[in-house]
C-alpha atoms as a PDB file:
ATOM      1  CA  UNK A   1      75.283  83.535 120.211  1.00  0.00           C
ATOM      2  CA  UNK A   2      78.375  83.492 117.858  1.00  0.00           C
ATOM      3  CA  UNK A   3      78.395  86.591 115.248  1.00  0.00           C
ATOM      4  CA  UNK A   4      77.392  85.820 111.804  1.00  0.00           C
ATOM      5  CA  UNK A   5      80.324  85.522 108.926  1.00  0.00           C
ATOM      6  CA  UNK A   6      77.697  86.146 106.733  1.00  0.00           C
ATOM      7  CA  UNK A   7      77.740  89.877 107.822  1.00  0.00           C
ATOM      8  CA  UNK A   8      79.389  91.830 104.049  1.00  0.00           C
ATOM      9  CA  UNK A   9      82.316  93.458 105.102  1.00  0.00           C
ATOM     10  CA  UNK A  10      82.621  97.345 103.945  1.00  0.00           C
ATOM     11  CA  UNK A  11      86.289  97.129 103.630  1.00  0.00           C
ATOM     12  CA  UNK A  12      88.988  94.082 103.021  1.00  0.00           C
ATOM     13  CA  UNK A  13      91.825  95.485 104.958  1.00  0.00           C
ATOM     14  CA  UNK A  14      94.614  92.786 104.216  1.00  0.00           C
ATOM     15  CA  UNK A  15      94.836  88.921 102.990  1.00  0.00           C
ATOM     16  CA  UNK A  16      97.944  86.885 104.770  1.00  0.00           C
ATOM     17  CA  UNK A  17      99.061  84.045 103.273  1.00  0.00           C
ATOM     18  CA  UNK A  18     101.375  82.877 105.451  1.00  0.00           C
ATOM     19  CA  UNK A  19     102.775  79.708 104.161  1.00  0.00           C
ATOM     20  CA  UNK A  20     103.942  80.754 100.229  1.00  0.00           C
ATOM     21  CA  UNK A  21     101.753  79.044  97.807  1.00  0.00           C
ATOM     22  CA  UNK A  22      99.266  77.561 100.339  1.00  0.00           C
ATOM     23  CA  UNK A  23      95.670  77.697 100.212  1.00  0.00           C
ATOM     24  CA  UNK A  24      95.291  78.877 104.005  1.00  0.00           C
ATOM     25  CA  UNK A  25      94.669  82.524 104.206  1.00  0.00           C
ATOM     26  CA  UNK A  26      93.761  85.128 107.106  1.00  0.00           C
ATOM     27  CA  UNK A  27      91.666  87.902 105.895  1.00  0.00           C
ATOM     28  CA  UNK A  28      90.906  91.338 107.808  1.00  0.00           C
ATOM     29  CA  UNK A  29      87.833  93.113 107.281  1.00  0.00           C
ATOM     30  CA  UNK A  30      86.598  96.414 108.137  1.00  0.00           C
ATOM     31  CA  UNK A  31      82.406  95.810 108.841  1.00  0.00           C
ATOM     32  CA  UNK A  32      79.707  98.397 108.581  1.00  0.00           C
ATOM     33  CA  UNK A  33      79.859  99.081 112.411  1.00  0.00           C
ATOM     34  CA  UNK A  34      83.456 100.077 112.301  1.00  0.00           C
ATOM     35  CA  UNK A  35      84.302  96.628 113.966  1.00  0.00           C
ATOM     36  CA  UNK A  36      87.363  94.639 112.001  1.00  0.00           C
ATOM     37  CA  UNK A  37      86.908  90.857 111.482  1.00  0.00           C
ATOM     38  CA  UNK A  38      89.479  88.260 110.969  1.00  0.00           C
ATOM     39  CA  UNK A  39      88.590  85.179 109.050  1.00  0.00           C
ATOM     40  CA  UNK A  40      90.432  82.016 108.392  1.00  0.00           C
ATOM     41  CA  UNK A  41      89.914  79.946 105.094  1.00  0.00           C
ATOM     42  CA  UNK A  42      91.563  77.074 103.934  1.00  0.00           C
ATOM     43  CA  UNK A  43      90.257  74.608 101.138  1.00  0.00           C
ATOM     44  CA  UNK A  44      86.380  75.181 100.618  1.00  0.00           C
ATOM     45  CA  UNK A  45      86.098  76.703 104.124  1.00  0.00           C
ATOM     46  CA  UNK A  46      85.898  79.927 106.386  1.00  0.00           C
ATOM     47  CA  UNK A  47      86.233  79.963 109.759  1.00  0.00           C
ATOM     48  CA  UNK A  48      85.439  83.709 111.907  1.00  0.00           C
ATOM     49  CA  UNK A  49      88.034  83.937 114.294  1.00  0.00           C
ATOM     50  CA  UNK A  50      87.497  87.391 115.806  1.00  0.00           C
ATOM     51  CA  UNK A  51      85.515  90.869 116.018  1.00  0.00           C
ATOM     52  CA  UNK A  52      87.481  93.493 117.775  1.00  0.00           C
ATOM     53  CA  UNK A  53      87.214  97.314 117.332  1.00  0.00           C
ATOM     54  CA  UNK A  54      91.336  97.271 118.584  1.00  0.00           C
ATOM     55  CA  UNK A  55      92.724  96.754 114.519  1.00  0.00           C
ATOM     56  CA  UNK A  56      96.491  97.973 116.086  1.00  0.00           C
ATOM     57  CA  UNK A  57      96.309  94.720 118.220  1.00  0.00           C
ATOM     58  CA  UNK A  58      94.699  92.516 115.876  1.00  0.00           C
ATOM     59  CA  UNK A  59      97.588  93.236 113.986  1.00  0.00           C
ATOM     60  CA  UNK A  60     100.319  92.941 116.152  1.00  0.00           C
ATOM     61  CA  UNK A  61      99.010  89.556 117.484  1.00  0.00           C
ATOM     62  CA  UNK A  62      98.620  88.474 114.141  1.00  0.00           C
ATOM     63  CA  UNK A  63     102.403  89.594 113.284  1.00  0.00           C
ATOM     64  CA  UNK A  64     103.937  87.826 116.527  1.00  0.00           C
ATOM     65  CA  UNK A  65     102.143  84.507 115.706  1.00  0.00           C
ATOM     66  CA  UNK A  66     103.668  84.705 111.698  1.00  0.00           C
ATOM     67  CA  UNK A  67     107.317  85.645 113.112  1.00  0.00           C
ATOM     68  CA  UNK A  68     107.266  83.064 115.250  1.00  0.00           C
ATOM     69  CA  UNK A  69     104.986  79.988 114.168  1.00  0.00           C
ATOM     70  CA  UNK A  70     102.544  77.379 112.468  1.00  0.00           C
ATOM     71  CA  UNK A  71      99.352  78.185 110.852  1.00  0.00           C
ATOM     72  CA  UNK A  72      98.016  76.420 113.591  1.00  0.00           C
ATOM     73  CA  UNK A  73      99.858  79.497 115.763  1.00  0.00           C
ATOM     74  CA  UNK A  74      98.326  82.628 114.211  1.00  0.00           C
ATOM     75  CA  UNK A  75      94.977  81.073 114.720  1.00  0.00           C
ATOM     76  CA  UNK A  76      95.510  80.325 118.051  1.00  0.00           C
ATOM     77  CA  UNK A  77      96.785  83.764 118.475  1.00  0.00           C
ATOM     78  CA  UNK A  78      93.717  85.289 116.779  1.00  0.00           C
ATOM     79  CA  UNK A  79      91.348  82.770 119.018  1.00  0.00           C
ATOM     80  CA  UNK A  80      92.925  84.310 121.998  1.00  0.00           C
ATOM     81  CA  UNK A  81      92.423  87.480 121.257  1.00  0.00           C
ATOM     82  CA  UNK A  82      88.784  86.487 120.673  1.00  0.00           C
ATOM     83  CA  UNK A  83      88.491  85.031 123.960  1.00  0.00           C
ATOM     84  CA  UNK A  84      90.001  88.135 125.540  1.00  0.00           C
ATOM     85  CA  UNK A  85      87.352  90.393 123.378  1.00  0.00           C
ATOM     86  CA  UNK A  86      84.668  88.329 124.736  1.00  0.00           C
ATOM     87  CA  UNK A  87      85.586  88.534 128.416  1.00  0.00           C
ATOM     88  CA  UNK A  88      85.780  92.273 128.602  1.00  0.00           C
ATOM     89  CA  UNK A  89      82.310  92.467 126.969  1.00  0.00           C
ATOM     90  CA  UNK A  90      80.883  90.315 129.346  1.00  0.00           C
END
């Protein structure tokens, strides 16, 4: 079962906006577990890309992906990461 976005975060770590003046925004979130979460919204919507207790990685994925592509990119980037998360859990 997919985590819940609804979950209120207990820190908001950082907002990227990479494209200057666009709507479409990654958020990082600290949670009450000590878990961060990475959200994408654009428009009227959110979408939870990841949980991951590695923040230093998170990070650095998310900074390759803006240095080097789309939006579509850095949420690819931040799926795979989710993936990866997912499979070591398992």
């Amino acid at each position: 079962m997919a985590p819940s976005t609804d979950t209120p975060p207990d820190d908001l770590i950082i907002t990227l906006r990479p494209v200057a003046g666009g709507a479409s925004t990654i958020e990082i979130e600290r949670l009450q577990d000590g878990s961060y979460r990475a959200t994408h919204s654009a428009g009227m919507g959110s979408l939870e890309l990841c949980r991951t207790a590695d923040l230093e990685r998170l990070l650095r994925q998310l900074n390759e992906a803006l240095i080097t592509g789309t939006t579509s990119g850095y949420v690819a980037a931040v799926r795979n990461l989710h993936d990866t998360e997912l499979a070591r859990s398992a």
